[in-house]
Protein backbone atom coordinates (compact mmCIF):
# COMPACT_ATOMS: atom_id res chain seq x y z
CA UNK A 1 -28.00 -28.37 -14.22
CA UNK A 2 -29.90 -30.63 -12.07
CA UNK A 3 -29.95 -30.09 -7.94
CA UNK A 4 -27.89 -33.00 -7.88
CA UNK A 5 -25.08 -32.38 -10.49
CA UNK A 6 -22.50 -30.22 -7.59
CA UNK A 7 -22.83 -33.69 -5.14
CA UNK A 8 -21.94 -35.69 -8.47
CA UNK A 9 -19.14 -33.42 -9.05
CA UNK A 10 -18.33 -33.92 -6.10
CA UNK A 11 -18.32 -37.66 -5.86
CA UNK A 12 -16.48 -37.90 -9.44
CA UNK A 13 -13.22 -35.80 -7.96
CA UNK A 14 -13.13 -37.87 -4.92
CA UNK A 15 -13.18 -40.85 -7.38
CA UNK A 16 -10.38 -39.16 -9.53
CA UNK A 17 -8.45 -37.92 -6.65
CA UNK A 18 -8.35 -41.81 -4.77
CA UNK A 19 -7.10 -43.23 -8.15
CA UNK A 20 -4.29 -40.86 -8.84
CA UNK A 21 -3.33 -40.56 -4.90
CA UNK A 22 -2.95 -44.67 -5.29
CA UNK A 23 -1.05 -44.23 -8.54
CA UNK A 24 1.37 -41.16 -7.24
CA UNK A 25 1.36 -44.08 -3.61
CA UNK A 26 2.45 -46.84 -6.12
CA UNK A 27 5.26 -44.64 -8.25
CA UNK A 28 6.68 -43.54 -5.14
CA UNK A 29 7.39 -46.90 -3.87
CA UNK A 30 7.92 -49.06 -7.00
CA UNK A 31 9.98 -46.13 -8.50
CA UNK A 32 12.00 -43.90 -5.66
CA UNK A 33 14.52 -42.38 -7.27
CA UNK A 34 12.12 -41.28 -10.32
CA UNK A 35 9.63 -39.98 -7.93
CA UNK A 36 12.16 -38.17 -6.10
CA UNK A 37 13.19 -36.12 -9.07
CA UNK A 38 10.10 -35.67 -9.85
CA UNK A 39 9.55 -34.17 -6.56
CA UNK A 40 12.64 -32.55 -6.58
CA UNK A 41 12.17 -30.32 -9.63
CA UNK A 42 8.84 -28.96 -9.06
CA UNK A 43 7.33 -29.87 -12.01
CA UNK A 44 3.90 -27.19 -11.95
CA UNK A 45 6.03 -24.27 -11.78
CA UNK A 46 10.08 -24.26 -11.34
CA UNK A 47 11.24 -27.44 -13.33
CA UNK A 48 12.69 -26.58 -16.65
CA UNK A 49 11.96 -28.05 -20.40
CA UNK A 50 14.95 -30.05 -20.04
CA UNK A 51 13.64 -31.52 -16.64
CA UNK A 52 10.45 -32.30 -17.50
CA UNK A 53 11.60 -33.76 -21.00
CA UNK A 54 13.47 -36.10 -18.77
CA UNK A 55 11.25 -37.13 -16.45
CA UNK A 56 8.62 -37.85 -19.28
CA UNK A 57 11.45 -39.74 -21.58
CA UNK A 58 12.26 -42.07 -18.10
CA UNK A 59 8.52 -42.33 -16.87
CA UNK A 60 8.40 -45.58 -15.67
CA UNK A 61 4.56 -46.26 -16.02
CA UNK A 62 1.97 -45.49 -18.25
CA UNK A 63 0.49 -43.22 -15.42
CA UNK A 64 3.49 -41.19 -14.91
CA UNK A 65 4.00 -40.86 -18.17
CA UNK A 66 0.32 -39.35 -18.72
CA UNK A 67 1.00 -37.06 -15.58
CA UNK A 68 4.53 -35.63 -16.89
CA UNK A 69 2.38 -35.21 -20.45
CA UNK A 70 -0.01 -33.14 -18.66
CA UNK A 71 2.33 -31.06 -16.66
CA UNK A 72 4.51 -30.71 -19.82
CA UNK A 73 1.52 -29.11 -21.93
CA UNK A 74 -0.11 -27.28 -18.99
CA UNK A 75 3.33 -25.34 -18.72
CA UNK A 76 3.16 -25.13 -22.39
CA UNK A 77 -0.06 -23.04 -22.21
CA UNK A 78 0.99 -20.84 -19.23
CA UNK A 79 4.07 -20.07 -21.39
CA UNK A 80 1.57 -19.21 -24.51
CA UNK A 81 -1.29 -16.78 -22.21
CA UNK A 82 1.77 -14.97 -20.06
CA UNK A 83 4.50 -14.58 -22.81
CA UNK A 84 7.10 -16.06 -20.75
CA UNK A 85 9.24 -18.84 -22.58
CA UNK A 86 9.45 -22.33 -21.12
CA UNK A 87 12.54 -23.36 -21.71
């Protein structure tokens, strides 16, 4: 690893971070009402299968449907290391 390569990690989450904090920006006002359930469920730890299945089946942009997929197989791995269904 080269003295520089933290900074450069570094620099490449802020990069990440300022695209998805536009794109979550965007949803929320181009899409309310899906944002708010989205919100509303809790989708990193409380919302169910069901929920998520939902919000990734009406994901209104290509974005939120790559976020819900992400969420949706994250939870899917929790469920797989802790032994507790997701259902």
């Amino acid at each position: 690893m080269s003295a520089n390569q933290p900074q450069q990690n570094v620099d490449h989450e802020s990069i990440g971070m300022s695209f998805a904090t536009a794109e979550m920006d965007a949803l929320e006002k181009s899409h309310p009402e899906w944002y708010a359930m989205y919100n509303d469920v809790l989708p990193d730890s409380l919302a169910s299968r069901a929920e998520l299945a939902e919000l990734w089946a009406t994901a209104p942009t290509p974005f939120a449907n790559a976020l819900i997929y992400g969420k949706y197989t994250m939870r899917l791995e929790i469920a797989a290391h802790t032994g507790i269904p997701f259902v």
